[in-house]
N, C-alpha and C. Protein backbone atom coordinates (compact mmCIF):
# COMPACT_ATOMS: atom_id res chain seq x y z
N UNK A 1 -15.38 8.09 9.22
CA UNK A 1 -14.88 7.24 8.16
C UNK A 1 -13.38 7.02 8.36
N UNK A 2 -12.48 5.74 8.01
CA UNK A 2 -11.99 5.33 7.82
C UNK A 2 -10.98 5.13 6.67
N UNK A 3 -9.82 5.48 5.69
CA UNK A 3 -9.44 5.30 4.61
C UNK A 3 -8.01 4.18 5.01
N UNK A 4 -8.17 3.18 4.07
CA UNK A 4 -6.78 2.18 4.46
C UNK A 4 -6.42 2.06 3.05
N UNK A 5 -5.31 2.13 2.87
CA UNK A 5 -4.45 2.21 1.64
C UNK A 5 -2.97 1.37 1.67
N UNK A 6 -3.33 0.81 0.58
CA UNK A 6 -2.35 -0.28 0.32
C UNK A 6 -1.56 -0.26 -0.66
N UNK A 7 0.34 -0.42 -0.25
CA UNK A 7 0.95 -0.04 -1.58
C UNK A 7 1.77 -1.03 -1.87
N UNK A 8 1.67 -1.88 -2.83
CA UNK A 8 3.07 -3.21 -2.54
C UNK A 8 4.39 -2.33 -3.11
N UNK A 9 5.54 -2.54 -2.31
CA UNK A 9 6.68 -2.20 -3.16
C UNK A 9 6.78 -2.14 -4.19
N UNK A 10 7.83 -1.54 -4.60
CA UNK A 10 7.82 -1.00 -6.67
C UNK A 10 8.96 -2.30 -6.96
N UNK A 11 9.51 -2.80 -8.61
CA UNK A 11 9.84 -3.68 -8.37
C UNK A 11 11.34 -3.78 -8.21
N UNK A 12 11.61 -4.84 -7.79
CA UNK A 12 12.88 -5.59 -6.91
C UNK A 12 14.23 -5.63 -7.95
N UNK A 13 15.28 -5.47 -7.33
CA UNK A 13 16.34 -6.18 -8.22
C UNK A 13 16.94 -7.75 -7.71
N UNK A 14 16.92 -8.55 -8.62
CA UNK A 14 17.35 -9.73 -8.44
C UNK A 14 18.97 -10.16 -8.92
N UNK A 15 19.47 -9.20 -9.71
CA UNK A 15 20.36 -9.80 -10.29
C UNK A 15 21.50 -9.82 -9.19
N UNK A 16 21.28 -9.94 -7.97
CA UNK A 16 23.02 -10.52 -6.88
C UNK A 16 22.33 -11.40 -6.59
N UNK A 17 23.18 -12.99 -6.97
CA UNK A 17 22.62 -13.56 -6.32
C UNK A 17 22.93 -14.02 -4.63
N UNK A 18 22.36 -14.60 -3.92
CA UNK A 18 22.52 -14.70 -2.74
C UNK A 18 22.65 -13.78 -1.47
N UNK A 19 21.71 -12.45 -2.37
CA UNK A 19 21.37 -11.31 -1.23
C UNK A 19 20.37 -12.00 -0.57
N UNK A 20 20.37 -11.43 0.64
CA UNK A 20 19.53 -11.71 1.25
C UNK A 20 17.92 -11.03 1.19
N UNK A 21 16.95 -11.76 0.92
CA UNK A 21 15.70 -10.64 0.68
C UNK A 21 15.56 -9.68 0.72
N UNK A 22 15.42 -9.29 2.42
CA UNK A 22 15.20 -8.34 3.09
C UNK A 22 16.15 -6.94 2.76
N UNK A 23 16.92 -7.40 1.85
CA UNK A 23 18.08 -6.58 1.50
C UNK A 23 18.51 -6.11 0.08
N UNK A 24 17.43 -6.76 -0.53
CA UNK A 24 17.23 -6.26 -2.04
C UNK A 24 16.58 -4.98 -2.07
N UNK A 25 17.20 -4.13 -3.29
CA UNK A 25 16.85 -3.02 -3.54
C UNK A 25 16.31 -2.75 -4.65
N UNK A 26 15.97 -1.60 -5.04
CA UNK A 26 15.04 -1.60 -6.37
C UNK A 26 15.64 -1.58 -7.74
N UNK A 27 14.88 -2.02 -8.75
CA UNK A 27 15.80 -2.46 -9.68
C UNK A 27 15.19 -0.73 -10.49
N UNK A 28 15.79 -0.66 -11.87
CA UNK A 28 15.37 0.64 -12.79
C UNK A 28 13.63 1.16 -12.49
N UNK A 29 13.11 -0.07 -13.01
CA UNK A 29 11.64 0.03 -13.44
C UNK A 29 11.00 0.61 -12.07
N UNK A 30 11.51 -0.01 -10.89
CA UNK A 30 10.49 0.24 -9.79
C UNK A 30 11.00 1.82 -9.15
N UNK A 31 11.99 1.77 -9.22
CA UNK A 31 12.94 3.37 -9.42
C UNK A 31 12.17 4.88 -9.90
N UNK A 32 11.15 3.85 -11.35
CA UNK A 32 10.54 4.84 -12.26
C UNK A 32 8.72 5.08 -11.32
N UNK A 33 8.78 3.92 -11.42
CA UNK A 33 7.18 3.84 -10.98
C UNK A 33 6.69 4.11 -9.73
N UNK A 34 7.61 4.27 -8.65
CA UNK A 34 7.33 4.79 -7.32
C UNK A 34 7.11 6.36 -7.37
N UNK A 35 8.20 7.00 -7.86
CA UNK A 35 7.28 8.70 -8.16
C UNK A 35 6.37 8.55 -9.03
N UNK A 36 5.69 7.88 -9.77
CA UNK A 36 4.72 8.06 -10.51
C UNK A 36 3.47 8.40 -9.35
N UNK A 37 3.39 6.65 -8.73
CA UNK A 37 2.61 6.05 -7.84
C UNK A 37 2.24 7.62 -6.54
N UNK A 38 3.56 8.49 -6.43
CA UNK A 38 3.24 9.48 -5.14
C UNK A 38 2.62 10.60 -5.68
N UNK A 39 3.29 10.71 -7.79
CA UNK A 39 2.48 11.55 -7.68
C UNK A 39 1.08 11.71 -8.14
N UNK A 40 0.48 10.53 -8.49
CA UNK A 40 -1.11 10.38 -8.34
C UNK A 40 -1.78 10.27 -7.11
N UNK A 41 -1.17 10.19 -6.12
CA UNK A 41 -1.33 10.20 -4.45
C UNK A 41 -1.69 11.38 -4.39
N UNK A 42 -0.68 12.38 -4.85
CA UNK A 42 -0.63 13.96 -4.40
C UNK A 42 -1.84 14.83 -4.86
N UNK A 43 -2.10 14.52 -6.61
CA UNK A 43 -3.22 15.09 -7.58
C UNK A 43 -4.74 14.45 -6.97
N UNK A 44 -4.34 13.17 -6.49
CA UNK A 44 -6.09 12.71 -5.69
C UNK A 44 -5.99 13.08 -4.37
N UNK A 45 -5.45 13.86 -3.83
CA UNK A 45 -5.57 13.99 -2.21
C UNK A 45 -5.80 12.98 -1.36
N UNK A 46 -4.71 11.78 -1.74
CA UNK A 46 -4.20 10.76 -1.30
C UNK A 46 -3.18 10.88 -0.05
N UNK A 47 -3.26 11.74 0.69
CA UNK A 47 -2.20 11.92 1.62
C UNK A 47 -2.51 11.14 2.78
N UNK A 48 -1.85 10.26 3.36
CA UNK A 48 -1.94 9.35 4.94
C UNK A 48 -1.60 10.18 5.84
N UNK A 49 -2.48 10.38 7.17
CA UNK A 49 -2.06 10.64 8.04
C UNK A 49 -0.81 9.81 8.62
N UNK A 50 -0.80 8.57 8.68
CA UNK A 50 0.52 7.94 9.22
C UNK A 50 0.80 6.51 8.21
N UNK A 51 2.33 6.45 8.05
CA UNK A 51 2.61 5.48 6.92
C UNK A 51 3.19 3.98 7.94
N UNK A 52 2.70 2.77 7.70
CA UNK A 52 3.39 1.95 8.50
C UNK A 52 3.90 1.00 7.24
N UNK A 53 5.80 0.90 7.37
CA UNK A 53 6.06 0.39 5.82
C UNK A 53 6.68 -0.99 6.71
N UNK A 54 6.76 -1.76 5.64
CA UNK A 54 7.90 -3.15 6.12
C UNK A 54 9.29 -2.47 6.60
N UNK A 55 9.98 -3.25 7.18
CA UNK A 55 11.22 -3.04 7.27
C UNK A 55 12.52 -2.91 5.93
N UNK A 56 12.34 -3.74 5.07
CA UNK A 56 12.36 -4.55 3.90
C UNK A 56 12.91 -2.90 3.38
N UNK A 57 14.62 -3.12 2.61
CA UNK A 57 15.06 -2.47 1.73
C UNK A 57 14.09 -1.52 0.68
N UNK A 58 13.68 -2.03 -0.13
CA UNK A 58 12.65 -2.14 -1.25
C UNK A 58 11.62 -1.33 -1.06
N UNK A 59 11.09 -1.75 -0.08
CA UNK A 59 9.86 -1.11 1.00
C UNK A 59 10.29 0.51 0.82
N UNK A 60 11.09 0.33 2.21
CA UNK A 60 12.14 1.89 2.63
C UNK A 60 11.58 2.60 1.20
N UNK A 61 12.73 2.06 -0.05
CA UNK A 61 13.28 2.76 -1.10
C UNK A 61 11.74 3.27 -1.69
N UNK A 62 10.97 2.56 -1.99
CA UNK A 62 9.83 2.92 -2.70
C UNK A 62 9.10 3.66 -1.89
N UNK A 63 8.82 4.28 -0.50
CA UNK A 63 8.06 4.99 0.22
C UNK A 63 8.87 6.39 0.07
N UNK A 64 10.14 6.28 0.13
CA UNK A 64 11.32 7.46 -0.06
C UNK A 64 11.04 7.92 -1.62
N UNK A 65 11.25 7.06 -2.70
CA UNK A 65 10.03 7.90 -4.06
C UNK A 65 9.01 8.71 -3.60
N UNK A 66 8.23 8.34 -3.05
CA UNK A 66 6.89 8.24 -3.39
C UNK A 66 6.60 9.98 -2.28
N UNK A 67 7.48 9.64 -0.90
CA UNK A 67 7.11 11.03 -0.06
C UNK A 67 7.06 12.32 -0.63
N UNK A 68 8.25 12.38 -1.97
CA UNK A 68 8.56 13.77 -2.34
C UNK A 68 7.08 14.98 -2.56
N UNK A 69 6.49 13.65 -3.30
CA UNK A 69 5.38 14.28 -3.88
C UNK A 69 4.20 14.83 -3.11
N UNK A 70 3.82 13.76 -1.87
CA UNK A 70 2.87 14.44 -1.18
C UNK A 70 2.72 15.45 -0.50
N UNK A 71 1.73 16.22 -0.48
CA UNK A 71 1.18 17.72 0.12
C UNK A 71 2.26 17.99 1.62
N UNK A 72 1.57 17.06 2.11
CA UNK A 72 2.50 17.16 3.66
C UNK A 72 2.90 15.84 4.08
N UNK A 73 4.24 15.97 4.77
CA UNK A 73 4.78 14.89 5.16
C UNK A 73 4.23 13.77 5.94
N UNK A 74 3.34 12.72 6.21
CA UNK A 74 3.13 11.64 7.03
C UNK A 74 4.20 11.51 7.83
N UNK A 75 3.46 11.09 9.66
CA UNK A 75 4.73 10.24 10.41
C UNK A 75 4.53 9.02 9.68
N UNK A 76 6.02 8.58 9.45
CA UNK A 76 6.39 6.97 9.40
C UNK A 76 7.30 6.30 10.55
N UNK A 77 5.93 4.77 10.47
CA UNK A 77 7.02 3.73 10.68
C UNK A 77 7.19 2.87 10.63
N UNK A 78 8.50 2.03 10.53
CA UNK A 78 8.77 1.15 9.98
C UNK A 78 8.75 0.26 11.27
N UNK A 79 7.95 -0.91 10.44
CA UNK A 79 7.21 -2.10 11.34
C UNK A 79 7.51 -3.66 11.09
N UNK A 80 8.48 -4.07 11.66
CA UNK A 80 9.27 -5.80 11.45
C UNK A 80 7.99 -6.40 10.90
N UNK A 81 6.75 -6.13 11.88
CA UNK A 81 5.60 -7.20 11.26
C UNK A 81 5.31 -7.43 9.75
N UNK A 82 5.36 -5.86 9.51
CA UNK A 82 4.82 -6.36 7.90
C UNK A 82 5.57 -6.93 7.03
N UNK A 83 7.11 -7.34 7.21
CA UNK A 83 7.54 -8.01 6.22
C UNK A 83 7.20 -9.59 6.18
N UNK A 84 7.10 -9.92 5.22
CA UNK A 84 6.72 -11.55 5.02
C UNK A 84 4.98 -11.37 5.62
N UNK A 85 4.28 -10.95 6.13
CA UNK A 85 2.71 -10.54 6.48
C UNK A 85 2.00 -11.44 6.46
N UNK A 86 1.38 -11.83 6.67
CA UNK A 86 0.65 -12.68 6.46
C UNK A 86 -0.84 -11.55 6.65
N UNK A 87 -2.40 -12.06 6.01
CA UNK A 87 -3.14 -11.01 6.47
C UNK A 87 -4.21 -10.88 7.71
N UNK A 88 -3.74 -11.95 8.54
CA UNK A 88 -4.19 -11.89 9.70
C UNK A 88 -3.00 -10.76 10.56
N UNK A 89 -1.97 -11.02 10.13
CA UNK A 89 -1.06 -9.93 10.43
C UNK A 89 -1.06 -8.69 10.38
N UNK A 90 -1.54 -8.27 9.09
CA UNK A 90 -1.59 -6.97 9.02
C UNK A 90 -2.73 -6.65 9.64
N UNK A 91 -4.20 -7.53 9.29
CA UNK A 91 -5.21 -7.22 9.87
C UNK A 91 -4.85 -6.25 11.96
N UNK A 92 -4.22 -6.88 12.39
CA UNK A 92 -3.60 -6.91 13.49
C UNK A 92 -2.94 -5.14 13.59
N UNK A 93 -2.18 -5.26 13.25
CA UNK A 93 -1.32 -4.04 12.81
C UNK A 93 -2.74 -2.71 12.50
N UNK A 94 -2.85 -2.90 11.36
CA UNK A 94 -4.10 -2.02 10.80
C UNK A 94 -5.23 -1.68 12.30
N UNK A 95 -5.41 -2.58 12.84
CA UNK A 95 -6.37 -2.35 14.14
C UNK A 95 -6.06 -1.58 15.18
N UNK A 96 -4.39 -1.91 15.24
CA UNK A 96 -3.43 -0.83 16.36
C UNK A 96 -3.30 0.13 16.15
N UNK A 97 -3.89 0.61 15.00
CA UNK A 97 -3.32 2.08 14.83
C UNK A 97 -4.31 2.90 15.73
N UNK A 98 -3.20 3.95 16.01
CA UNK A 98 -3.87 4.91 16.78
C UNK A 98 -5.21 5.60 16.22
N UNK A 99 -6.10 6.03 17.36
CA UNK A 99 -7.52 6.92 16.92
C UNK A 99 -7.82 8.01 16.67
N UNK A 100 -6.51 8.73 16.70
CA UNK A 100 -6.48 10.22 15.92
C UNK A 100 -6.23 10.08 13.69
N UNK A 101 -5.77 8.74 13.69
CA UNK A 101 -5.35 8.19 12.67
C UNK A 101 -6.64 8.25 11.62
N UNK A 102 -7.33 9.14 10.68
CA UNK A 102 -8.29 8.58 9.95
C UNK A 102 -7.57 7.81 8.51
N UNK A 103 -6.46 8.61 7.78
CA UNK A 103 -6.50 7.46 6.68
C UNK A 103 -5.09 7.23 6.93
N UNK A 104 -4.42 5.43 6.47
CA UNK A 104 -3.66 5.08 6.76
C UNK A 104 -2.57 4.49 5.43
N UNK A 105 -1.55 4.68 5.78
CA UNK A 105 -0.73 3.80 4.39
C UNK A 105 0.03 2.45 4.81
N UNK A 106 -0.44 1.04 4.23
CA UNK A 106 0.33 0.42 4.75
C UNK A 106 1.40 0.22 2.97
N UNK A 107 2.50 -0.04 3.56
CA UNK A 107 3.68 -0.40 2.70
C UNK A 107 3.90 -1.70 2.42
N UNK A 108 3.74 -2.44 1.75
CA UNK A 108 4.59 -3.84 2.24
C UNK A 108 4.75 -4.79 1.10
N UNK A 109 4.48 -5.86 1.52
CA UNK A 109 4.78 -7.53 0.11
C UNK A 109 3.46 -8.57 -0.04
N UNK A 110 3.77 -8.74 -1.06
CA UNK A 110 2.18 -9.88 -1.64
C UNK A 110 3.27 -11.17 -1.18
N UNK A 111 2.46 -12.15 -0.72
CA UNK A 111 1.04 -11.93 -1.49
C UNK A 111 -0.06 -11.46 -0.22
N UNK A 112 0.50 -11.34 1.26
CA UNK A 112 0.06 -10.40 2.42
C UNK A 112 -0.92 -9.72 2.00
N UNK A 113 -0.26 -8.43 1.24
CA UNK A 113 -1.28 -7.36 0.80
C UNK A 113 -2.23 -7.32 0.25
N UNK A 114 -2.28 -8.12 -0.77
CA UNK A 114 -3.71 -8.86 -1.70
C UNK A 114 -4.52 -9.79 -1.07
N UNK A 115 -4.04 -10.75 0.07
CA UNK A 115 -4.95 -11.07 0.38
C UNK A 115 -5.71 -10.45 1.53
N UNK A 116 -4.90 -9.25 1.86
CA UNK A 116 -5.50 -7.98 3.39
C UNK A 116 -6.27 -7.81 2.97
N UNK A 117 -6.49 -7.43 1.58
CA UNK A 117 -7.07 -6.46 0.67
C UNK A 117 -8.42 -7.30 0.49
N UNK A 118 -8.48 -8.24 0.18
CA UNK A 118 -9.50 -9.34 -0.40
C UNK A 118 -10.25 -9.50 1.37
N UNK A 119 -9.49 -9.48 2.00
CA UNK A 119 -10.35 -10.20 3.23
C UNK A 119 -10.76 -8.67 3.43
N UNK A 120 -10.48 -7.45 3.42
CA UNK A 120 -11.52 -6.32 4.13
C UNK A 120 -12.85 -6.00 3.17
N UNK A 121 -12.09 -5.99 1.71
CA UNK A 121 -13.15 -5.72 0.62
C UNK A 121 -14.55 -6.09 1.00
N UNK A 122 -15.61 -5.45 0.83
CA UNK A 122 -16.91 -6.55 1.00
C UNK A 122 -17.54 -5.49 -0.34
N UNK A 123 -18.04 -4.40 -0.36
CA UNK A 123 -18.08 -3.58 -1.56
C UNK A 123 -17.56 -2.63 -2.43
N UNK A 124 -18.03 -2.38 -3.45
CA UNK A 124 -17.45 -1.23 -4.69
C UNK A 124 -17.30 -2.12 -5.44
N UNK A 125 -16.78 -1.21 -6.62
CA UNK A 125 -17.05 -1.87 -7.98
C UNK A 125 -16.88 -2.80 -8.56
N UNK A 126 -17.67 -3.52 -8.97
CA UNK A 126 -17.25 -5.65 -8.83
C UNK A 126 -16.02 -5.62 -9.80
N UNK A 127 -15.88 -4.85 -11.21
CA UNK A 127 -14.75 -4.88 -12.02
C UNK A 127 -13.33 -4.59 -11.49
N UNK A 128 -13.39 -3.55 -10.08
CA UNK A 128 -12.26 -3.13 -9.59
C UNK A 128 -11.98 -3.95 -8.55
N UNK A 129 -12.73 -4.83 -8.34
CA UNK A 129 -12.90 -5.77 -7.07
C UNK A 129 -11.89 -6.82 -7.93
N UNK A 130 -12.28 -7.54 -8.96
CA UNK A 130 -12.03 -8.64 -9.99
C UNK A 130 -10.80 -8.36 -10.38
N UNK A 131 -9.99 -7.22 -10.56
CA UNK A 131 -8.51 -7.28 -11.17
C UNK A 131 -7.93 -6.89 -10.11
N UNK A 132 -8.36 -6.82 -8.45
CA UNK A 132 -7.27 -6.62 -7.63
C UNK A 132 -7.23 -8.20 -7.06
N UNK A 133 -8.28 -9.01 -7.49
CA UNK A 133 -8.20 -10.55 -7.03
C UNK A 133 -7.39 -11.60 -8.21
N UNK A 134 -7.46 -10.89 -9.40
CA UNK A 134 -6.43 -11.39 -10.07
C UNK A 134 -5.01 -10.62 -9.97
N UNK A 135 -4.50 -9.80 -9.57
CA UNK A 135 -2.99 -9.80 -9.67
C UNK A 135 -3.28 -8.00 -8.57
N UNK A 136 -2.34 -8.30 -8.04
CA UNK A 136 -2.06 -7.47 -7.04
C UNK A 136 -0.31 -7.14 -7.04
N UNK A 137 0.04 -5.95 -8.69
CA UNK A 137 1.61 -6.00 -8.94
C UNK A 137 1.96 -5.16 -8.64
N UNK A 138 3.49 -4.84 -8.58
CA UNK A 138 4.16 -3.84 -7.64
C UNK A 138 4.08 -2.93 -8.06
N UNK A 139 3.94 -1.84 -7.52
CA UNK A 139 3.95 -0.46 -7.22
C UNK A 139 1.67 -0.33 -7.07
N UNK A 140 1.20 -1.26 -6.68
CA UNK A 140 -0.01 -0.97 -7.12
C UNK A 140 -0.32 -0.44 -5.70
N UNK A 141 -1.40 0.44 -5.55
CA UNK A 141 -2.15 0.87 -4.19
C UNK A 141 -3.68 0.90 -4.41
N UNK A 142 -3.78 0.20 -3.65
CA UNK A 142 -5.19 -0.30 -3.27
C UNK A 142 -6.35 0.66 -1.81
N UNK A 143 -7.17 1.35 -2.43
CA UNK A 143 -7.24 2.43 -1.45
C UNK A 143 -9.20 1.61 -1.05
N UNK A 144 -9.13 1.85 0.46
CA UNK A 144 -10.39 1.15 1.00
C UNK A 144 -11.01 1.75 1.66
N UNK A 145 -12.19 2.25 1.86
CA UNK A 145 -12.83 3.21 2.90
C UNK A 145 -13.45 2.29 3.89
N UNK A 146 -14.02 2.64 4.91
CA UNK A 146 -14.74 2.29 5.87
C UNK A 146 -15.79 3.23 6.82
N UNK A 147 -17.31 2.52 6.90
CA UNK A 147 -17.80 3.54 7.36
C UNK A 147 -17.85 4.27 9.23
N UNK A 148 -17.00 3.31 9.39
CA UNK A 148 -16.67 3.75 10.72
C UNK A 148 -15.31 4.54 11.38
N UNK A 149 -15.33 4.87 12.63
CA UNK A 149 -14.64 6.14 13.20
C UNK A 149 -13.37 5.57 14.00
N UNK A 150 -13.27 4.36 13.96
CA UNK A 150 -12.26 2.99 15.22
C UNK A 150 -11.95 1.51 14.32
N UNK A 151 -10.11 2.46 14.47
CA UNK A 151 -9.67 1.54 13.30
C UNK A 151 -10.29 -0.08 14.04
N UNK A 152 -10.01 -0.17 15.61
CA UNK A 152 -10.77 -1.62 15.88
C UNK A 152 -11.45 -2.08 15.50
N UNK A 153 -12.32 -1.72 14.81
CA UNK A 153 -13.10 -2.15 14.23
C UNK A 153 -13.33 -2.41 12.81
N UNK A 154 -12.40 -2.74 12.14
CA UNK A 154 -12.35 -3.77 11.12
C UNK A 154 -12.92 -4.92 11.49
N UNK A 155 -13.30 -5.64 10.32
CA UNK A 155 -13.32 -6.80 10.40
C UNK A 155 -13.67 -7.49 8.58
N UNK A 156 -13.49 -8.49 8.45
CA UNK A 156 -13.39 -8.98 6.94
C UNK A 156 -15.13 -8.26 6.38
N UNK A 157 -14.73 -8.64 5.11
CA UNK A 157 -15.60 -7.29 4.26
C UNK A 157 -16.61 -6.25 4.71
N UNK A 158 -15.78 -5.29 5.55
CA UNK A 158 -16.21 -4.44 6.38
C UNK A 158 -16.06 -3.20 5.25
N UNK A 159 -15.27 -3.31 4.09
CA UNK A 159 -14.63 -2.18 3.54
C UNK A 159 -15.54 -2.13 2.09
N UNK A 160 -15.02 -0.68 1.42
CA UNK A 160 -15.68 -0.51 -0.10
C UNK A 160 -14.49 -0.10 -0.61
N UNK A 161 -13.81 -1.08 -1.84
CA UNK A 161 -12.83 -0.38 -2.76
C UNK A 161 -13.35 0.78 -3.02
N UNK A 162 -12.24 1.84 -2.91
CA UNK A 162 -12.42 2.93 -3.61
C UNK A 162 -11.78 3.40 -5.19
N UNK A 163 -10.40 2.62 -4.88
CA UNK A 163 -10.23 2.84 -6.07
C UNK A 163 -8.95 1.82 -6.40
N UNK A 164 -8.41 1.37 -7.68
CA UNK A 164 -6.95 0.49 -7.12
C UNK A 164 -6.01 1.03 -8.45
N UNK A 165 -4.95 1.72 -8.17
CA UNK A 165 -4.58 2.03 -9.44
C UNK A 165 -2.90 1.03 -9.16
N UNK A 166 -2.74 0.67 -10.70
CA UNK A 166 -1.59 -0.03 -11.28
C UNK A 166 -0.69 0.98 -11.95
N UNK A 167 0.71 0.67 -12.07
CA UNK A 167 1.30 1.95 -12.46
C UNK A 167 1.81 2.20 -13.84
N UNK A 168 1.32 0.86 -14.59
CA UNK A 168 1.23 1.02 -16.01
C UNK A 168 0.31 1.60 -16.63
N UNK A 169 -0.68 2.05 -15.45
CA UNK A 169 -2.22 2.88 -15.85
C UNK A 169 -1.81 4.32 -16.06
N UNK A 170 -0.65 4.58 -15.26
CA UNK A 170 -0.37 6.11 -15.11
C UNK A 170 0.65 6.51 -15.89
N UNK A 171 1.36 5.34 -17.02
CA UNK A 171 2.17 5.96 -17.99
C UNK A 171 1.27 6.93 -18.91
N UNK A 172 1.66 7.86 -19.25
CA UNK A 172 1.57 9.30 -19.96
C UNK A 172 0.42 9.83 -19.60
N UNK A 173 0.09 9.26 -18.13
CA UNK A 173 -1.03 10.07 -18.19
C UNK A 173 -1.50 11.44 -17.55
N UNK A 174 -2.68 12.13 -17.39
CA UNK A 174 -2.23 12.95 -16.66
C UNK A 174 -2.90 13.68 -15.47
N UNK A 175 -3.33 11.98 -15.37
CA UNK A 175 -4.55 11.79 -14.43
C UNK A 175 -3.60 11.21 -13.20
């Protein structure tokens, strides 16, 4: 088996104007919600063998939340492709990963990630299926199994949501 996990960045600060994207950093809120996001990672035994994040400020900052929490450290790395993504892109990426690799974290930006997500999906729960096709918002991770042993072998709805949590789900909670 296979686990691919998907996290869009936590959210952005906008207020300079004429930064350059790639160079925006996180504003309060996404500040808050990235340790949330690692530490429901940590309590579900959510840990990636290897993290591949965007290059992208934002990215960085929200994977740097999020490491404190998990069991053991993941190698990371940071990968030019995934910024701006497209999901034939990532599809791409996701396939390269090495075969010692069983579950994977990708990091990155929508609307890329939602539609990665939509093109591997083929089963699990139609309700959890239905609100990751309506909004796919930041800090959310989208976790996908697969029943095979070679990441090559993806291919579109090859996958079963397992689970997709939002991080307004995990205020006070203690789940």
């Amino acid at each position: 088996m296979r686990r691919l996990m998907l996290l869009r960045h936590a959210k952005s600060d906008w207020s300079k104007p004429g930064m350059a994207d790639h160079d925006r950093a996180l504003n309060a809120r996404g500040r808050e919600a990235a340790p949330k996001v690692g530490a429901y990672m940590a309590r579900h035994d959510l840990t990636p063998d290897l993290v591949i994040a965007s290059t992208a400020t934002r990215v960085r900052q929200t994977f740097d939340l999020v490491l404190p929490a998990l069991k053991t450290a993941p190698k990371v790395v940071n990968d030019a492709r995934l910024y701006e993504a497209d999901a034939d892109t990532l599809l791409q990426v996701a396939m390269d990963t090495p075969p010692g690799v069983a579950s994977l974290l990708m990091v990155g930006h929508n609307p890329g990630l939602a539609d990665f997500a939509m093109l591997l999906i083929g089963s699990g729960d139609a309700k959890t299926r239905a609100r990751l096709n309506e909004k796919f918002p930041t800090t959310a991770l989208a976790v996908i199994d697969f029943p095979f042993d070679a990441w090559e072998k993806l291919r579109p709805k090859s996958g079963r949501i397992e689970r997709f949590v939002v991080p307004r789900a995990l205020k006070g909670e203690t789940d």
